[in-house]
PDB file of N, CA and C in Angstrom:
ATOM      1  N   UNK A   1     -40.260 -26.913   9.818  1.00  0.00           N
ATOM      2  CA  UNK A   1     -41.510 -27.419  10.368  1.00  0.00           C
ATOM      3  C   UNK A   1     -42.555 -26.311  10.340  1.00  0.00           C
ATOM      4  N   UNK A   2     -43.956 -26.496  10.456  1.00  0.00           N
ATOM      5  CA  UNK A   2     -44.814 -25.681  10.252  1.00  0.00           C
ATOM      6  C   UNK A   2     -45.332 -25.155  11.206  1.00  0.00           C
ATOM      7  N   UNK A   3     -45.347 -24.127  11.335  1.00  0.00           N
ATOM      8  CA  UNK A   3     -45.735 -23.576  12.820  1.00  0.00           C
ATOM      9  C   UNK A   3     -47.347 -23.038  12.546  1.00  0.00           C
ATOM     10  N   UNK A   4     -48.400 -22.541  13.571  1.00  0.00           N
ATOM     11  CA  UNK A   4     -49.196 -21.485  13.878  1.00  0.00           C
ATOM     12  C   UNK A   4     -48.855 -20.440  13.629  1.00  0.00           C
ATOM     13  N   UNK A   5     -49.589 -19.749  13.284  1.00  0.00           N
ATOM     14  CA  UNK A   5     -49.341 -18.290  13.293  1.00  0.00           C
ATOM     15  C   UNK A   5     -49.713 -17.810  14.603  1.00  0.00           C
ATOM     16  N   UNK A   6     -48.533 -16.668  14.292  1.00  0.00           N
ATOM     17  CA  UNK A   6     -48.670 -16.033  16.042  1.00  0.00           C
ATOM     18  C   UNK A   6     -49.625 -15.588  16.427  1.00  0.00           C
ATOM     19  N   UNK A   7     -50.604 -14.296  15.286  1.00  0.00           N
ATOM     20  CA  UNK A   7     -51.747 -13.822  15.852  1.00  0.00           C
ATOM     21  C   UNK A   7     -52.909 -14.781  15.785  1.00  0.00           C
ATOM     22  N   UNK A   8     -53.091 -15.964  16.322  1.00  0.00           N
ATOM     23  CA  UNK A   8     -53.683 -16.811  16.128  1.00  0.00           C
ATOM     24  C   UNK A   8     -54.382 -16.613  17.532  1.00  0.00           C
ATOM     25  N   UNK A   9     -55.937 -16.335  17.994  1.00  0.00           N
ATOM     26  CA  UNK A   9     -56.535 -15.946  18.848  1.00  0.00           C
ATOM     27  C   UNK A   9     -57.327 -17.679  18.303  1.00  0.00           C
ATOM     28  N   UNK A  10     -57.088 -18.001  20.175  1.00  0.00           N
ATOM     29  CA  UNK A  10     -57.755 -19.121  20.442  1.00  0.00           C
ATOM     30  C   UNK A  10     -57.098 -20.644  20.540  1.00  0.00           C
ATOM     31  N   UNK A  11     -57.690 -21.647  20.170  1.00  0.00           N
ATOM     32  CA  UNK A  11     -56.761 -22.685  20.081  1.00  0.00           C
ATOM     33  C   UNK A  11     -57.072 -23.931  18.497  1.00  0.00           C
ATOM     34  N   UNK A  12     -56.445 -24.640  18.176  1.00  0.00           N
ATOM     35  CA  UNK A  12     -56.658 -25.264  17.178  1.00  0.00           C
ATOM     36  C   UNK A  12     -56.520 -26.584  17.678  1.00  0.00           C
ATOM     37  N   UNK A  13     -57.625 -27.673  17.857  1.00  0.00           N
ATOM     38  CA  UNK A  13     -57.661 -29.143  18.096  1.00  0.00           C
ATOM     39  C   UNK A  13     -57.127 -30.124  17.414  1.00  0.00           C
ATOM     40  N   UNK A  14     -55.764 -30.502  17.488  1.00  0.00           N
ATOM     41  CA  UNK A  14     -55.651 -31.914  16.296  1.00  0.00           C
ATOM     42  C   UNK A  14     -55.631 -33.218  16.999  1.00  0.00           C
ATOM     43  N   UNK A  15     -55.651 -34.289  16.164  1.00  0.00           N
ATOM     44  CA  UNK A  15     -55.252 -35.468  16.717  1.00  0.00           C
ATOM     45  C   UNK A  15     -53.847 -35.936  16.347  1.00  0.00           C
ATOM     46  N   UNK A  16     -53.534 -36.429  17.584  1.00  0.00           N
ATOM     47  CA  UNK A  16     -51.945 -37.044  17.014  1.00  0.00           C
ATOM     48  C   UNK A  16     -52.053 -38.828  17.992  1.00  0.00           C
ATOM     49  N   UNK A  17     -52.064 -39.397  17.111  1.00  0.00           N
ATOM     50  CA  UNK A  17     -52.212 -41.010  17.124  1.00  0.00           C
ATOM     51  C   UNK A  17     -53.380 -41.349  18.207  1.00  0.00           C
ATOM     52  N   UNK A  18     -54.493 -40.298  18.018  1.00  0.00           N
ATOM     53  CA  UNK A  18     -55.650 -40.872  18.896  1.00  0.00           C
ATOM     54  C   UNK A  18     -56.108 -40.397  20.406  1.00  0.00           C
ATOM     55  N   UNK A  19     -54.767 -39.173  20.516  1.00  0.00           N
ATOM     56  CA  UNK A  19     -54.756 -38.271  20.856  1.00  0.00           C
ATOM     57  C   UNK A  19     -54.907 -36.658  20.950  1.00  0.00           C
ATOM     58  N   UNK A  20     -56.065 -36.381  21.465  1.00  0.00           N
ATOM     59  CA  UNK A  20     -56.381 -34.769  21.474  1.00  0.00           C
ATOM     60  C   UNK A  20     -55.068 -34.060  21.684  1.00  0.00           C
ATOM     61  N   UNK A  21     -54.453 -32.914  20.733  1.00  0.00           N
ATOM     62  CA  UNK A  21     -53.426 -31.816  21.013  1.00  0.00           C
ATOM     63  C   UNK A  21     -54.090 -30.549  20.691  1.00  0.00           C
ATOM     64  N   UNK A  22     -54.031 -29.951  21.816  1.00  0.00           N
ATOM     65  CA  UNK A  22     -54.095 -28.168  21.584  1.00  0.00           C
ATOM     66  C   UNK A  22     -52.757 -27.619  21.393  1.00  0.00           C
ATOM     67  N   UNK A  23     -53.220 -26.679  20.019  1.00  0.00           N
ATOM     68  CA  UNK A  23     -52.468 -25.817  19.683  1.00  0.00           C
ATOM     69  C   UNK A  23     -52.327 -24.887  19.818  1.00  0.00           C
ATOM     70  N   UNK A  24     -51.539 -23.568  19.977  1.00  0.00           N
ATOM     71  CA  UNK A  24     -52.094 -22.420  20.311  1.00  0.00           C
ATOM     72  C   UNK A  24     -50.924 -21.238  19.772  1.00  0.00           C
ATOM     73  N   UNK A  25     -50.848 -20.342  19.298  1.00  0.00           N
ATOM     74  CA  UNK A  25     -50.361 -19.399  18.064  1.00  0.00           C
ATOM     75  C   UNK A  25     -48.619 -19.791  18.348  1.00  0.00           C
ATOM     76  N   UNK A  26     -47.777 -20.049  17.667  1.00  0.00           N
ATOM     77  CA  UNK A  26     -46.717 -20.157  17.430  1.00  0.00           C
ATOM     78  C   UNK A  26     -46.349 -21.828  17.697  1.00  0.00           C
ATOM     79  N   UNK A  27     -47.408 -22.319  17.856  1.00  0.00           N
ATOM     80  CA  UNK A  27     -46.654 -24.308  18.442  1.00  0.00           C
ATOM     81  C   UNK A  27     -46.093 -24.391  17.025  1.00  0.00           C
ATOM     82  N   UNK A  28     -45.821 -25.557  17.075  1.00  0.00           N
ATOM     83  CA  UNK A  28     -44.761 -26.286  15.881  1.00  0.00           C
ATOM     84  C   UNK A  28     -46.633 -27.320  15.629  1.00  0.00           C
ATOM     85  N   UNK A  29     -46.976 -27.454  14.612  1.00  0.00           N
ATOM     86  CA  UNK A  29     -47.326 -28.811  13.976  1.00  0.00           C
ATOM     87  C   UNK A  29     -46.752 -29.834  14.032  1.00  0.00           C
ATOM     88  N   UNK A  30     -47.093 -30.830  14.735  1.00  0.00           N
ATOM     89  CA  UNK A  30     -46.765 -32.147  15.086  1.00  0.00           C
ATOM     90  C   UNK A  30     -46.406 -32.660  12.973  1.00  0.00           C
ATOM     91  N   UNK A  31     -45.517 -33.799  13.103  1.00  0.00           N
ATOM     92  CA  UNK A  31     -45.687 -34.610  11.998  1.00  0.00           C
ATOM     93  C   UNK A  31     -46.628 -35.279  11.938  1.00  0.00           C
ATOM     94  N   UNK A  32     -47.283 -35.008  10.377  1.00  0.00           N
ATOM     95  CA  UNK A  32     -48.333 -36.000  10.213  1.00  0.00           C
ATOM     96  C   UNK A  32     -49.744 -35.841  10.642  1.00  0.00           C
ATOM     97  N   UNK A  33     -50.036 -34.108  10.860  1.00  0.00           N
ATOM     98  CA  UNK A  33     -51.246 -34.108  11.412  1.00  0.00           C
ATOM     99  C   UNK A  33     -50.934 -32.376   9.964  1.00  0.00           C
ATOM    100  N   UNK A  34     -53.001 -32.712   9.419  1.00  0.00           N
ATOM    101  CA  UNK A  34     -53.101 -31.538   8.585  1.00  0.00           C
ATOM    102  C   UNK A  34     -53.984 -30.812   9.330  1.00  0.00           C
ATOM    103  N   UNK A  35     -53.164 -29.574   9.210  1.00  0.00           N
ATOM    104  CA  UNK A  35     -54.432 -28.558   9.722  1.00  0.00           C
ATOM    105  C   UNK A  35     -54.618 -27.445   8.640  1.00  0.00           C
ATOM    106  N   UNK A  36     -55.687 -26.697   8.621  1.00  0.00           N
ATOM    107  CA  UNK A  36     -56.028 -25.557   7.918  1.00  0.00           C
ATOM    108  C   UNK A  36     -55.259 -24.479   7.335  1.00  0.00           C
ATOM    109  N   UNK A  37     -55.078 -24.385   5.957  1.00  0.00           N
ATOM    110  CA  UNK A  37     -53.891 -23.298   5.682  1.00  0.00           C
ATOM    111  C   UNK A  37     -53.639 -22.549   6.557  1.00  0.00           C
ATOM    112  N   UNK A  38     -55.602 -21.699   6.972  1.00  0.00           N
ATOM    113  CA  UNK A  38     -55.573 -20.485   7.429  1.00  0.00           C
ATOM    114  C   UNK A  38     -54.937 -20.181   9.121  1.00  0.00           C
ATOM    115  N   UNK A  39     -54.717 -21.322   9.577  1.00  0.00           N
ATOM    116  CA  UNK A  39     -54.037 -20.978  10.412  1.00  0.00           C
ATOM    117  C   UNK A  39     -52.234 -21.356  11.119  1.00  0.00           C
ATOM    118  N   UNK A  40     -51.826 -21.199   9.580  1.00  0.00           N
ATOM    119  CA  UNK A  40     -50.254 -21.713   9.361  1.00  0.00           C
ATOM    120  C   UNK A  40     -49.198 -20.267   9.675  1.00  0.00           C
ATOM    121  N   UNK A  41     -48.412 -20.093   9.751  1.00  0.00           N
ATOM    122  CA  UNK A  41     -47.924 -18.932   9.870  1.00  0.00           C
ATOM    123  C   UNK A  41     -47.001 -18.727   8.586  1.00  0.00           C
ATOM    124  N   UNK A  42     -46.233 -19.713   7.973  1.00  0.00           N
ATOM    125  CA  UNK A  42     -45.836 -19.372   6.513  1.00  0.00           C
ATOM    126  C   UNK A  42     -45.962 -20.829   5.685  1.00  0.00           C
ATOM    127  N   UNK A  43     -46.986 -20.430   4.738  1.00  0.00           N
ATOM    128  CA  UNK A  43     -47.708 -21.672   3.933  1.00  0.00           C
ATOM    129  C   UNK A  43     -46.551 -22.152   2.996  1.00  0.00           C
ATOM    130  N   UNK A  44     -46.166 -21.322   2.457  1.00  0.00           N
ATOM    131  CA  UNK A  44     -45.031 -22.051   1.159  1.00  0.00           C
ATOM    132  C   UNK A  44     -43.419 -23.011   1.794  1.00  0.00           C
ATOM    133  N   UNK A  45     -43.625 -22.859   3.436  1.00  0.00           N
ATOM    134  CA  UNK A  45     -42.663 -23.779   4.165  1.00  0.00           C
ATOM    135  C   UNK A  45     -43.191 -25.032   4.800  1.00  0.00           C
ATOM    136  N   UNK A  46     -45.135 -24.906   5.092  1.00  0.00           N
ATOM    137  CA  UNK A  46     -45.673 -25.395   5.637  1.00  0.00           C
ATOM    138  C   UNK A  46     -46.629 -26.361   4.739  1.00  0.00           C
ATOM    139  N   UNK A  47     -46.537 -26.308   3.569  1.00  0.00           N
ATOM    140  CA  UNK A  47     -47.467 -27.208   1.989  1.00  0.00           C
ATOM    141  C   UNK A  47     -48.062 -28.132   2.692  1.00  0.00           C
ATOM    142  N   UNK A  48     -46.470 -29.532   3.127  1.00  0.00           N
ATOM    143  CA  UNK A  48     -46.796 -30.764   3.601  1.00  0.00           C
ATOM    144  C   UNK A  48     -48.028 -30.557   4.361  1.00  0.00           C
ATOM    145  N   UNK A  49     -48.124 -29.730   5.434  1.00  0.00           N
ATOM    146  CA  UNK A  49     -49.278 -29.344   6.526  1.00  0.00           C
ATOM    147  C   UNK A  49     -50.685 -28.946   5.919  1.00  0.00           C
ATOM    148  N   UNK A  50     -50.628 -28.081   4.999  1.00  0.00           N
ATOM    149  CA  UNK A  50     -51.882 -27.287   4.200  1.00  0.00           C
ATOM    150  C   UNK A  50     -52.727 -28.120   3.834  1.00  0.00           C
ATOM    151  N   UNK A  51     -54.045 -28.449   4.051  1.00  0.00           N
ATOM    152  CA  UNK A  51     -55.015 -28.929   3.819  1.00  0.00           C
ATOM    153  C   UNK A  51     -55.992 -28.074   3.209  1.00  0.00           C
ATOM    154  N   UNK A  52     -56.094 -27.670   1.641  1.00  0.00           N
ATOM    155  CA  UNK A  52     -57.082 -26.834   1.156  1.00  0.00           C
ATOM    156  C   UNK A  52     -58.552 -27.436   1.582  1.00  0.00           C
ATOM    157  N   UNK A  53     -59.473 -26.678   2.196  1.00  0.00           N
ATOM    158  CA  UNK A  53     -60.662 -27.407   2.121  1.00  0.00           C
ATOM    159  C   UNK A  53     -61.592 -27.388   0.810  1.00  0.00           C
ATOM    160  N   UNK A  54     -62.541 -28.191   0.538  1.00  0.00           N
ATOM    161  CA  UNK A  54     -63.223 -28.209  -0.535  1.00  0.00           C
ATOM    162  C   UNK A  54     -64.079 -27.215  -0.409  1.00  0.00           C
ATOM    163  N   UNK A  55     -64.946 -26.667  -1.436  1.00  0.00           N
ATOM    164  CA  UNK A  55     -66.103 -25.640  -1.463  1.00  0.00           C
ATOM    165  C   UNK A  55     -67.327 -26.318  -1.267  1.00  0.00           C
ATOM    166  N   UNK A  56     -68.253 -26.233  -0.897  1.00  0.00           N
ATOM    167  CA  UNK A  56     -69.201 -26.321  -0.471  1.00  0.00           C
ATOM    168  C   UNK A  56     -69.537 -27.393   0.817  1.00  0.00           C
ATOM    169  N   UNK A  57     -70.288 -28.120   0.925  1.00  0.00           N
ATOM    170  CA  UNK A  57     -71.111 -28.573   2.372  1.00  0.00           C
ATOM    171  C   UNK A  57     -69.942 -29.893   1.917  1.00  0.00           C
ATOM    172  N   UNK A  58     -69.272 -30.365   3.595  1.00  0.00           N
ATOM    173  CA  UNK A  58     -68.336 -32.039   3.593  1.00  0.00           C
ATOM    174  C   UNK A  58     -69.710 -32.925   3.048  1.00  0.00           C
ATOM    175  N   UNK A  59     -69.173 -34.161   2.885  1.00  0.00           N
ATOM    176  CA  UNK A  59     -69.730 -35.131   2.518  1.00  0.00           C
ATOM    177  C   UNK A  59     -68.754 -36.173   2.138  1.00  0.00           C
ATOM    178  N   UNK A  60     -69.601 -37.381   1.355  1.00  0.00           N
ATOM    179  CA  UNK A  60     -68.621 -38.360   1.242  1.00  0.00           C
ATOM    180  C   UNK A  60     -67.355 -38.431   0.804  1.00  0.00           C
ATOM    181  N   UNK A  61     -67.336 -37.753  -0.649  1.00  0.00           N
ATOM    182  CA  UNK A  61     -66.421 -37.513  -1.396  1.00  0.00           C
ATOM    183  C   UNK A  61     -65.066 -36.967  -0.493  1.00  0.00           C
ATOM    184  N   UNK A  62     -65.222 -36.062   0.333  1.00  0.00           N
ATOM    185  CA  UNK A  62     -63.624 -35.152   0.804  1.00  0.00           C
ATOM    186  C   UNK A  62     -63.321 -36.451   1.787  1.00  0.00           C
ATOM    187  N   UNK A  63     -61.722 -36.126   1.558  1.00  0.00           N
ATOM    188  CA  UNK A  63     -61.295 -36.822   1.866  1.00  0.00           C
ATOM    189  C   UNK A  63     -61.089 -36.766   3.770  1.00  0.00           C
ATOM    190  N   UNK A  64     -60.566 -37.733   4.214  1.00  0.00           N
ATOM    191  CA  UNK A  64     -60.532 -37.421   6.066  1.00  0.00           C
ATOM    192  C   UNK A  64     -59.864 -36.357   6.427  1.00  0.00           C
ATOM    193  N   UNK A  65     -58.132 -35.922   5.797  1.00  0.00           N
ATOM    194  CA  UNK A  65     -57.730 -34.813   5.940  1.00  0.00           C
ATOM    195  C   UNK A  65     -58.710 -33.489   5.811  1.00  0.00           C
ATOM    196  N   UNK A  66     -59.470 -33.502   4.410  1.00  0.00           N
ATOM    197  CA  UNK A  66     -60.015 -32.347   4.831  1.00  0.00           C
ATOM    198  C   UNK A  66     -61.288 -32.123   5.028  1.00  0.00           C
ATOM    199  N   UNK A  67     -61.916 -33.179   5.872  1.00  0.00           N
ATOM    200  CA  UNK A  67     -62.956 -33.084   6.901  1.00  0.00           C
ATOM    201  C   UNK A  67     -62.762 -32.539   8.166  1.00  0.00           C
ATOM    202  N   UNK A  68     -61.360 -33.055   8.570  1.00  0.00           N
ATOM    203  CA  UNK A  68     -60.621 -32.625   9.808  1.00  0.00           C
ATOM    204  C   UNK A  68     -60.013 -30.884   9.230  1.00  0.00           C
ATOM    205  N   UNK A  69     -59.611 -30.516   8.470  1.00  0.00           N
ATOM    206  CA  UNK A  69     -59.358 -29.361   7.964  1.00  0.00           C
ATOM    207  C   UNK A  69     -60.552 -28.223   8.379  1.00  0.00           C
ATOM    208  N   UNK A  70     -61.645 -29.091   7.430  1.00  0.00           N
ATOM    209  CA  UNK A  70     -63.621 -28.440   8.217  1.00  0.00           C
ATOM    210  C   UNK A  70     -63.588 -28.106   9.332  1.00  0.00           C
ATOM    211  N   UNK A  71     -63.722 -29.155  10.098  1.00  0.00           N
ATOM    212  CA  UNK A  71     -63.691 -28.984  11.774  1.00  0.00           C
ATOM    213  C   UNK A  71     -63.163 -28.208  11.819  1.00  0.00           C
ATOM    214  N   UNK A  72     -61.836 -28.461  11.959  1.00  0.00           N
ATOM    215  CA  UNK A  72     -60.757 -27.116  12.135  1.00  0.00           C
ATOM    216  C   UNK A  72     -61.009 -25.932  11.843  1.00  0.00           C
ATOM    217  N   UNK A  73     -61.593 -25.175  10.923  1.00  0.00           N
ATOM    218  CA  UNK A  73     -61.837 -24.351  10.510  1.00  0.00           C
ATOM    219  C   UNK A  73     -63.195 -23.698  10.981  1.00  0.00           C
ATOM    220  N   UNK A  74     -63.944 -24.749  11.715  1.00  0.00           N
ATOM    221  CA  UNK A  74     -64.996 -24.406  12.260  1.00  0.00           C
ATOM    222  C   UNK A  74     -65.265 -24.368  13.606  1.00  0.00           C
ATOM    223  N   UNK A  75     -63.802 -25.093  14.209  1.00  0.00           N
ATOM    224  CA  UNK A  75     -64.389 -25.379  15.660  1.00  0.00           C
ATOM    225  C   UNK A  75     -65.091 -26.420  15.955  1.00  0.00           C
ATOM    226  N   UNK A  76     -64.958 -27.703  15.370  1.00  0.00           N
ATOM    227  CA  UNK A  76     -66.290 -28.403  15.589  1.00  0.00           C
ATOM    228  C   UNK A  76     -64.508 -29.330  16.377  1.00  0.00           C
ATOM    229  N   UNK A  77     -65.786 -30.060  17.728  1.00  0.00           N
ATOM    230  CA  UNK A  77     -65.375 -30.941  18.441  1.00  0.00           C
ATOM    231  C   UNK A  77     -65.717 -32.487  17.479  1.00  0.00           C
ATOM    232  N   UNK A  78     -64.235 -33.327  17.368  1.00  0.00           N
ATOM    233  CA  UNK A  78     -64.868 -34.261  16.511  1.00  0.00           C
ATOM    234  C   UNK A  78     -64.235 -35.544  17.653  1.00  0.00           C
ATOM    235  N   UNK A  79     -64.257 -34.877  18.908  1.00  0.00           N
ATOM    236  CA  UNK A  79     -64.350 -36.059  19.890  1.00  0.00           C
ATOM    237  C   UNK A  79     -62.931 -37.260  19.615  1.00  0.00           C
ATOM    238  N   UNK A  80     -63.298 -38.073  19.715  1.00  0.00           N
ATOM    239  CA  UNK A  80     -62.234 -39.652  19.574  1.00  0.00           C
ATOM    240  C   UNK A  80     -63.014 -39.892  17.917  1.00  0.00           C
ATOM    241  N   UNK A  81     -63.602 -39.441  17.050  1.00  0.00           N
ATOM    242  CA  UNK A  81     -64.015 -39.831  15.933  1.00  0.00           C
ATOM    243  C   UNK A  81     -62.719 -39.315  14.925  1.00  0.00           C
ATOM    244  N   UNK A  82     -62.036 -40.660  14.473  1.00  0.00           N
ATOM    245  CA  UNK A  82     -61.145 -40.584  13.183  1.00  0.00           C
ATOM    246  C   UNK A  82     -61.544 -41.508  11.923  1.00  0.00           C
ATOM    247  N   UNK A  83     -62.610 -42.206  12.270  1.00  0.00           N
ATOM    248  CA  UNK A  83     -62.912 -42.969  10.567  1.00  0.00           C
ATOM    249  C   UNK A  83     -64.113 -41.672   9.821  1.00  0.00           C
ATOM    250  N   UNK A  84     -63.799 -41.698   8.620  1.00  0.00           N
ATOM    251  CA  UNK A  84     -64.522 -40.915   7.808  1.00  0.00           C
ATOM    252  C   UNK A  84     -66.016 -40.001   7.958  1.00  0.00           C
ATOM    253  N   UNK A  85     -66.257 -41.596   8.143  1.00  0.00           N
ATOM    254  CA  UNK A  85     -68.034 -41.846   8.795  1.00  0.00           C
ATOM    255  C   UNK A  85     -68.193 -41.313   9.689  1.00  0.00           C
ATOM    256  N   UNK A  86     -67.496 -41.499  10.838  1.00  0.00           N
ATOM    257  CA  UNK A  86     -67.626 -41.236  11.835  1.00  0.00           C
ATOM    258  C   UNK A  86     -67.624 -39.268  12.334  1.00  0.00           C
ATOM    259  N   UNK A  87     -66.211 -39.241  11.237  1.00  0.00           N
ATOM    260  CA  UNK A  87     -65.961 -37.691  11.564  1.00  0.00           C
ATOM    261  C   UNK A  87     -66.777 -36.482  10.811  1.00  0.00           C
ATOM    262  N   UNK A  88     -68.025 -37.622   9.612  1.00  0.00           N
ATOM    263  CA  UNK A  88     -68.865 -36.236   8.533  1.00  0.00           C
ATOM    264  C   UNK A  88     -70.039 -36.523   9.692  1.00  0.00           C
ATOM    265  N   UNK A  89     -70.088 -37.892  10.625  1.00  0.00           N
ATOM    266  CA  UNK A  89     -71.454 -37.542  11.386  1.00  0.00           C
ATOM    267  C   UNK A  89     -71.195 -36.238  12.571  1.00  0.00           C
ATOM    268  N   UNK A  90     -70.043 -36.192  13.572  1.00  0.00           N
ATOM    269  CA  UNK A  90     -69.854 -35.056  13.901  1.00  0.00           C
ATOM    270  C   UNK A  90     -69.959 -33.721  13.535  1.00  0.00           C
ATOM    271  N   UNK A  91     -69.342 -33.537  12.161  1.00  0.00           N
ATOM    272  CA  UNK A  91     -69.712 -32.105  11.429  1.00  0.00           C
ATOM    273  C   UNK A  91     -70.900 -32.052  11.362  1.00  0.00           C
ATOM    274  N   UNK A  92     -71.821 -33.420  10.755  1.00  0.00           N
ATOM    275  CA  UNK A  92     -73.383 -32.813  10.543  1.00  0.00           C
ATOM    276  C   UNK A  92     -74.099 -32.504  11.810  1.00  0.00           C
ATOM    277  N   UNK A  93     -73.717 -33.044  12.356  1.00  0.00           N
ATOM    278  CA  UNK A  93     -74.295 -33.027  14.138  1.00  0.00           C
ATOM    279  C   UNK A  93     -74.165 -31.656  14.499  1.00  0.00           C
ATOM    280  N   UNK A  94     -72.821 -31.009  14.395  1.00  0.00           N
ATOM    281  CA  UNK A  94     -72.382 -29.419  14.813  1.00  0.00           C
ATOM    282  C   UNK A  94     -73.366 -28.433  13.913  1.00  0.00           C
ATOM    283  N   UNK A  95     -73.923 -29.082  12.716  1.00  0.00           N
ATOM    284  CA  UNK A  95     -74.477 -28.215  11.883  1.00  0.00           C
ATOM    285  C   UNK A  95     -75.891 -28.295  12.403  1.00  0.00           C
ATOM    286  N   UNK A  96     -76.257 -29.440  13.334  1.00  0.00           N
ATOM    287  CA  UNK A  96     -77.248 -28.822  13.668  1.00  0.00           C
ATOM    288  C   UNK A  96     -77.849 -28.090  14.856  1.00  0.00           C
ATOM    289  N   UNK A  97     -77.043 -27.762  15.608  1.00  0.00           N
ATOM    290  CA  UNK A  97     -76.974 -27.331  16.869  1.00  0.00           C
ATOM    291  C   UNK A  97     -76.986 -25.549  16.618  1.00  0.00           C
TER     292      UNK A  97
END
């Protein structure tokens, strides 16, 4: 299973069935939730988990995993928002604050 990495300063937000989970350096990754390579503790055990994000600004095209990957990687609160739409209006929202 895929864990956090230990020196992981802070916490990492996922959803698990519609539910907010904090993570915090060494948890286990729930099944079925992607989070950010960068904060995996060994990637080549953890793939299933790895969500590469795309290069440049989210938008329609990326997919929900790695919009939620974005967030993740940014800190952005994406609230109870899990449809697509819903979760690139949060990121743009964080971008403008």
């Amino acid at each position: 299973m895929a864990k956090i990495r230990d020196d992981l300063e802070g916490v990492v937000w996922v959803d698990v069935d519609g539910t907010p989970v904090k993570l915090v350096a060494g948890d286990t990754v729930p099944d079925g939730v992607a989070v950010g390579v960068h904060v995996l503790a060994d990637v080549d055990t953890a793939d299933e988990h790895a969500v590469e994000v795309p290069e440049g600004d989210p938008n329609e095209s990326w997919k929900v995993d790695e919009l939620k990957a974005y967030a993740a990687e940014h800190t952005i609160d994406l609230g109870d928002a899990t449809k697509k739409a819903d979760i690139l209006a949060a990121i743009e929202l964080a971008g403008e604050n």
